[in-house]
C-alpha atoms as a PDB file:
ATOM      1  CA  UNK A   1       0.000   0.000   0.000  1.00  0.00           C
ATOM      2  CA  UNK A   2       1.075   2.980  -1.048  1.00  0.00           C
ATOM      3  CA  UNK A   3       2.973   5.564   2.104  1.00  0.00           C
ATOM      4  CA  UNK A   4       0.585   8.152   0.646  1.00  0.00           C
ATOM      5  CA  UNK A   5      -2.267   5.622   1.398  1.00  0.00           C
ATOM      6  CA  UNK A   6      -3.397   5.276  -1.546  1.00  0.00           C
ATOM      7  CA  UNK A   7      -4.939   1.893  -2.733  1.00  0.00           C
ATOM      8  CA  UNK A   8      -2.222   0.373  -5.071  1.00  0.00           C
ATOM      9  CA  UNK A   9      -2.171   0.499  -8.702  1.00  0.00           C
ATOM     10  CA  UNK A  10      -3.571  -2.767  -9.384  1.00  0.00           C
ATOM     11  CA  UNK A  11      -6.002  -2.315  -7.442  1.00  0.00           C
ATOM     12  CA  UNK A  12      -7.284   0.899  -8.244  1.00  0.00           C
ATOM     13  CA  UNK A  13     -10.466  -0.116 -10.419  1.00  0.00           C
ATOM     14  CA  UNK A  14     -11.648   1.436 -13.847  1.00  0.00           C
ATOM     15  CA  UNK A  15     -14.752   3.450 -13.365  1.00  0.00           C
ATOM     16  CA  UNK A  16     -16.128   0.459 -15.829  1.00  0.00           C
ATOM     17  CA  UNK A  17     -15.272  -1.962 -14.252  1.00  0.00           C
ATOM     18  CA  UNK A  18     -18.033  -4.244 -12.364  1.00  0.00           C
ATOM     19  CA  UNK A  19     -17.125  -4.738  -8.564  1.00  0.00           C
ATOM     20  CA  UNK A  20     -18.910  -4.679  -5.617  1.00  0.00           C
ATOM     21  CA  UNK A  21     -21.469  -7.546  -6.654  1.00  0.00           C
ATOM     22  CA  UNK A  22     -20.766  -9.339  -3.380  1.00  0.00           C
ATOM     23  CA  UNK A  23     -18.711 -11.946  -5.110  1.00  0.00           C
ATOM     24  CA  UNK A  24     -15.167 -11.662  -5.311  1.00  0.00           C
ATOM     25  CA  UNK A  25     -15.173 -13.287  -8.511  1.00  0.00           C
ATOM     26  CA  UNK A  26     -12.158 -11.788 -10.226  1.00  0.00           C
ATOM     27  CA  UNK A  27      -8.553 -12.463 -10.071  1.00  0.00           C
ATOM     28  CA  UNK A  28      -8.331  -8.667  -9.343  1.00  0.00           C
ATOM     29  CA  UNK A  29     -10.857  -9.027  -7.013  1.00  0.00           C
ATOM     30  CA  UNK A  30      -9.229 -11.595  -5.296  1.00  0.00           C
ATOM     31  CA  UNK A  31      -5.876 -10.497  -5.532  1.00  0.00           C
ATOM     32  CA  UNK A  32      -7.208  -6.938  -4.108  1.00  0.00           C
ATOM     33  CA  UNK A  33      -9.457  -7.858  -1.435  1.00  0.00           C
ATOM     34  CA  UNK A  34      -6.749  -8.806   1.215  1.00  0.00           C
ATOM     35  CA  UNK A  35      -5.600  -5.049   0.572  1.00  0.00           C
ATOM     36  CA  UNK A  36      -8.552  -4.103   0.581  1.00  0.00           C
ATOM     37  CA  UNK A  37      -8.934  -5.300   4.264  1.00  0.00           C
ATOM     38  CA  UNK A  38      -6.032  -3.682   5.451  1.00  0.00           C
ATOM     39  CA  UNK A  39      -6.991  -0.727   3.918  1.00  0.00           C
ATOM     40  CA  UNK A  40     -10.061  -0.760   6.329  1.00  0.00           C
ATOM     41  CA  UNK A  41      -8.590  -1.303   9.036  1.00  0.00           C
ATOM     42  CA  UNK A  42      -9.850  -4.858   9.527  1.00  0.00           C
ATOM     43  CA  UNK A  43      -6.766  -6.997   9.143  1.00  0.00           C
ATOM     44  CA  UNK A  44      -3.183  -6.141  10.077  1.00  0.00           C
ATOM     45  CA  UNK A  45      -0.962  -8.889  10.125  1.00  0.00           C
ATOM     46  CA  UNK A  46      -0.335  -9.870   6.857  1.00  0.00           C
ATOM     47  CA  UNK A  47       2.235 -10.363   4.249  1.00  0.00           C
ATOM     48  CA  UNK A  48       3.558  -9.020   1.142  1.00  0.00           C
ATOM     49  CA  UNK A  49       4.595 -10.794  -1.883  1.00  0.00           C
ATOM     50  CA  UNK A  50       7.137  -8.607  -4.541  1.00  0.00           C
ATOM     51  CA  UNK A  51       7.021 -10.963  -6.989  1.00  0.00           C
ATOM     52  CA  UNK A  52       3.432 -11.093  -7.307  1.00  0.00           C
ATOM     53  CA  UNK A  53       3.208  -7.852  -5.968  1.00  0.00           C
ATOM     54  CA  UNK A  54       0.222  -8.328  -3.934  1.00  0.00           C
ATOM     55  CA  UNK A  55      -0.724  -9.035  -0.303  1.00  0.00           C
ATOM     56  CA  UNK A  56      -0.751 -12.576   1.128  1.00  0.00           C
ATOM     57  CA  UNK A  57      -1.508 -14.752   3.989  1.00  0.00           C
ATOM     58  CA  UNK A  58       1.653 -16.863   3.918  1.00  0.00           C
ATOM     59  CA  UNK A  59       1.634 -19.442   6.071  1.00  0.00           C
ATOM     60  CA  UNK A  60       3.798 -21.923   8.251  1.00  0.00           C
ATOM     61  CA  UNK A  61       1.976 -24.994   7.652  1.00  0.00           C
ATOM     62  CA  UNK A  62       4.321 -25.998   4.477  1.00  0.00           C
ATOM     63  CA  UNK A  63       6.248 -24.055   2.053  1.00  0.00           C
ATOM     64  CA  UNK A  64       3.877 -22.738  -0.884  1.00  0.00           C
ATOM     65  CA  UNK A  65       0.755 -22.368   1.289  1.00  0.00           C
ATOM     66  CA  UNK A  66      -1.353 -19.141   0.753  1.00  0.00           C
ATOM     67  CA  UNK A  67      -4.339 -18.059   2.216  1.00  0.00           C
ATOM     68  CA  UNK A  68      -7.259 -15.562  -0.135  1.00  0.00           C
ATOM     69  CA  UNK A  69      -9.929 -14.819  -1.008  1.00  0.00           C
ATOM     70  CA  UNK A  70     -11.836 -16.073  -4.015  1.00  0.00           C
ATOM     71  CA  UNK A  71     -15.123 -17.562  -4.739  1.00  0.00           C
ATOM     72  CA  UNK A  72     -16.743 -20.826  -5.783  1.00  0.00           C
ATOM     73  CA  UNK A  73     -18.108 -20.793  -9.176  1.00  0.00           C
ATOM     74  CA  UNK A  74     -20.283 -23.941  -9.025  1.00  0.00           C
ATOM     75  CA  UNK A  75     -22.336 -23.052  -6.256  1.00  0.00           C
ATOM     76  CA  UNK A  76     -21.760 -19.021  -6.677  1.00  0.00           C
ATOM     77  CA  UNK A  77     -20.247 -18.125  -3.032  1.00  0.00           C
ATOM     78  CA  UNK A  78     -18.147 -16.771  -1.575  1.00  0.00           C
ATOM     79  CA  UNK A  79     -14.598 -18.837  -0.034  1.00  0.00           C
ATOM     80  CA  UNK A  80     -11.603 -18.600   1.804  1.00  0.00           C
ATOM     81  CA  UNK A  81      -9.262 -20.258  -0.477  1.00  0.00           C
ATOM     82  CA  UNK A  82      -5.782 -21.814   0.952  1.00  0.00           C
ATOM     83  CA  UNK A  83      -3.424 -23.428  -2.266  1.00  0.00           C
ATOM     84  CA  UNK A  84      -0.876 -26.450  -2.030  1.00  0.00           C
ATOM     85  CA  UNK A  85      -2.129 -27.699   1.889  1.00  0.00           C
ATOM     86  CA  UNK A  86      -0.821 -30.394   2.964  1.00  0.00           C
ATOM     87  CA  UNK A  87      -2.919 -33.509   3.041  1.00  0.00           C
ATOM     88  CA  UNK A  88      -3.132 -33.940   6.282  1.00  0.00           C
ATOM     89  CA  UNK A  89      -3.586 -30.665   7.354  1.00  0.00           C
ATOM     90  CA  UNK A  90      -6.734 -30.351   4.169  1.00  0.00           C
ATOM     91  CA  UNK A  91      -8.115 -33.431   5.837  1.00  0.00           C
ATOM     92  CA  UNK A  92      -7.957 -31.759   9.696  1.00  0.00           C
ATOM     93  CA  UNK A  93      -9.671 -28.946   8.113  1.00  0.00           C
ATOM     94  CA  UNK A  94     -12.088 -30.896   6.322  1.00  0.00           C
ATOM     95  CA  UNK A  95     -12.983 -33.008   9.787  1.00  0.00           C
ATOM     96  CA  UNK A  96     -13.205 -29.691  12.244  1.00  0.00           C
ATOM     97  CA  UNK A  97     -15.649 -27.593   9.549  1.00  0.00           C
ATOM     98  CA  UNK A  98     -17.977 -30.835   8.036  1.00  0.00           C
ATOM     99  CA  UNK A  99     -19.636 -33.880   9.577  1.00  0.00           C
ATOM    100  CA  UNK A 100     -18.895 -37.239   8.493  1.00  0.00           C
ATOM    101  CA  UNK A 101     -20.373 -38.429   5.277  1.00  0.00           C
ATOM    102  CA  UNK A 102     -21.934 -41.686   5.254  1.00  0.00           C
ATOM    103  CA  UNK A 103     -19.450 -43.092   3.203  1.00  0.00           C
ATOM    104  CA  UNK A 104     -16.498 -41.144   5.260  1.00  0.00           C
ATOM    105  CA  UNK A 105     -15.156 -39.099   2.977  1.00  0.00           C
ATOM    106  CA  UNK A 106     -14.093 -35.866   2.980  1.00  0.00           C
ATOM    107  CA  UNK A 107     -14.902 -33.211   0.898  1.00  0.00           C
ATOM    108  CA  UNK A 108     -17.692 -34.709  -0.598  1.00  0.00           C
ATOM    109  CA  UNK A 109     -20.168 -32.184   1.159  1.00  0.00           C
ATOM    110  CA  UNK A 110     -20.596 -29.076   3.233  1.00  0.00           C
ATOM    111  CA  UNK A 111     -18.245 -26.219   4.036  1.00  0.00           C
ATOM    112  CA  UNK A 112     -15.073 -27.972   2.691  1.00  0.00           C
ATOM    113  CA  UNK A 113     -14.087 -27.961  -1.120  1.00  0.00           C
ATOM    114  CA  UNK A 114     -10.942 -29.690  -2.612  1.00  0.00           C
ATOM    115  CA  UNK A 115      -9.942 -28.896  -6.031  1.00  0.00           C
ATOM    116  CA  UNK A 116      -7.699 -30.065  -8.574  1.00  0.00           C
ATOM    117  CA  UNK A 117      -5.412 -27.440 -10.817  1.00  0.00           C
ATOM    118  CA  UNK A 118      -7.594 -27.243 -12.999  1.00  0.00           C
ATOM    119  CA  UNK A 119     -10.823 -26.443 -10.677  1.00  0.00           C
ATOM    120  CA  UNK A 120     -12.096 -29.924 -10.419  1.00  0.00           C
ATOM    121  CA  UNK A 121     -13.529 -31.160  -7.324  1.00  0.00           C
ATOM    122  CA  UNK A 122     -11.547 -34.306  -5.774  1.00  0.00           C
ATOM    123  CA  UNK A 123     -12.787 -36.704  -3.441  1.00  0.00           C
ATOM    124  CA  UNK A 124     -10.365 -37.209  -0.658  1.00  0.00           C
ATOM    125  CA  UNK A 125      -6.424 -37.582  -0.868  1.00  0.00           C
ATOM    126  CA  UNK A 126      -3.745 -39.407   0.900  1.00  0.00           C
ATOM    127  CA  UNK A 127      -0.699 -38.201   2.542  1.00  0.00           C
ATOM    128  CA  UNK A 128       2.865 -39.156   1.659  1.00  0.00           C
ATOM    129  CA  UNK A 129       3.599 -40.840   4.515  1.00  0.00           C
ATOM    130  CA  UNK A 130       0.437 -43.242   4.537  1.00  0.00           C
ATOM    131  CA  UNK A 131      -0.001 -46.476   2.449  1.00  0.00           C
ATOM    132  CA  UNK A 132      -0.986 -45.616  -0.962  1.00  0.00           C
ATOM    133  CA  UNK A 133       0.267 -41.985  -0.735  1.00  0.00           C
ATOM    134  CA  UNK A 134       0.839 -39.646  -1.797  1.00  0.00           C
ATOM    135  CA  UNK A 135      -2.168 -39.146  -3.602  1.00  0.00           C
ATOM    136  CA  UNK A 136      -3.104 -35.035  -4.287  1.00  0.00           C
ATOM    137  CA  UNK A 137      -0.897 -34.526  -1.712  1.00  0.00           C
ATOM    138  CA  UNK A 138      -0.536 -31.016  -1.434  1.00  0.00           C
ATOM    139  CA  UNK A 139      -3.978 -30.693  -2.103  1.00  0.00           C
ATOM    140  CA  UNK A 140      -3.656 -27.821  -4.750  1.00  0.00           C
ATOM    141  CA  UNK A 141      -6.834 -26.074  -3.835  1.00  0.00           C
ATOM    142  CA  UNK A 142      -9.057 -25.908  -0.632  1.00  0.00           C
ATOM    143  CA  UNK A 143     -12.360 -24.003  -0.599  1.00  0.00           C
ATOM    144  CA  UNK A 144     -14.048 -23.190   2.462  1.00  0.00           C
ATOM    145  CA  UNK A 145     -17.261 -21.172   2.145  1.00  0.00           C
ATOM    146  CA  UNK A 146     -18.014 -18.444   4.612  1.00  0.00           C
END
């Protein structure tokens, strides 16, 4: 963010632009809305990223992982979305946010999403250590709607 406090050039919208349709449906968007925050006054311990040049929640779970903002398309909400998580750590998440299916598996249903690279939902995955793994371990993509 700019010392001047202005809202950084990336993130300074065209007057034509279509925001503020409660989704944050945009890589702008999403990219933005963590500065956004800060700019309000509502979150102050975050990170920046130079190379991407945008503000991130990095965190200490596992190399790679990054905390945003984005949306899920499919069922048109809003998410917090956290990239590369661990399998483990996806399937802790998973276990503390949904019930248990009937079949026990996780992110089959409720507040917990896995994803694929390209945006395709996954069933479950398997950590590197277990028998079998790894399977989607990091799981590239984990939705949880809000």
């Amino acid at each position: 963010i700019r010392s001047n406090g202005g809202v950084s050039a990336g993130c300074n919208y065209p007057a034509a632009m279509q925001v503020g349709n409660g989704l944050v449906d945009t890589a702008t968007e999403s990219d933005c809305a963590l500065e956004d925050l800060v700019k309000a006054g509502m979150l102050t311990k975050i990170d920046y990223d130079g190379a991407a040049n945008r503000y991130v929640l990095a965190s200490p779970v596992a190399v790679g992982v990054q905390v945003s903002l984005w949306f899920n398309a499919a069922a048109n909400e809003n998410v917090v979305r956290i990239s590369n998580l661990p399998c483990d750590v996806a399937l802790e998440v998973d276990r503390k946010f949904d019930s248990t299916t009937a079949a026990n598996t996780p992110f089959s249903q409720g507040f917990v999403i896995a994803q694929d690279v390209a945006n395709a939902q996954i069933p479950s995955c398997i950590p590197a250590n277990s028998p079998g793994g790894p399977v989607n371990d990091p799981v590239p993509v984990v939705l949880i709607k809000y």
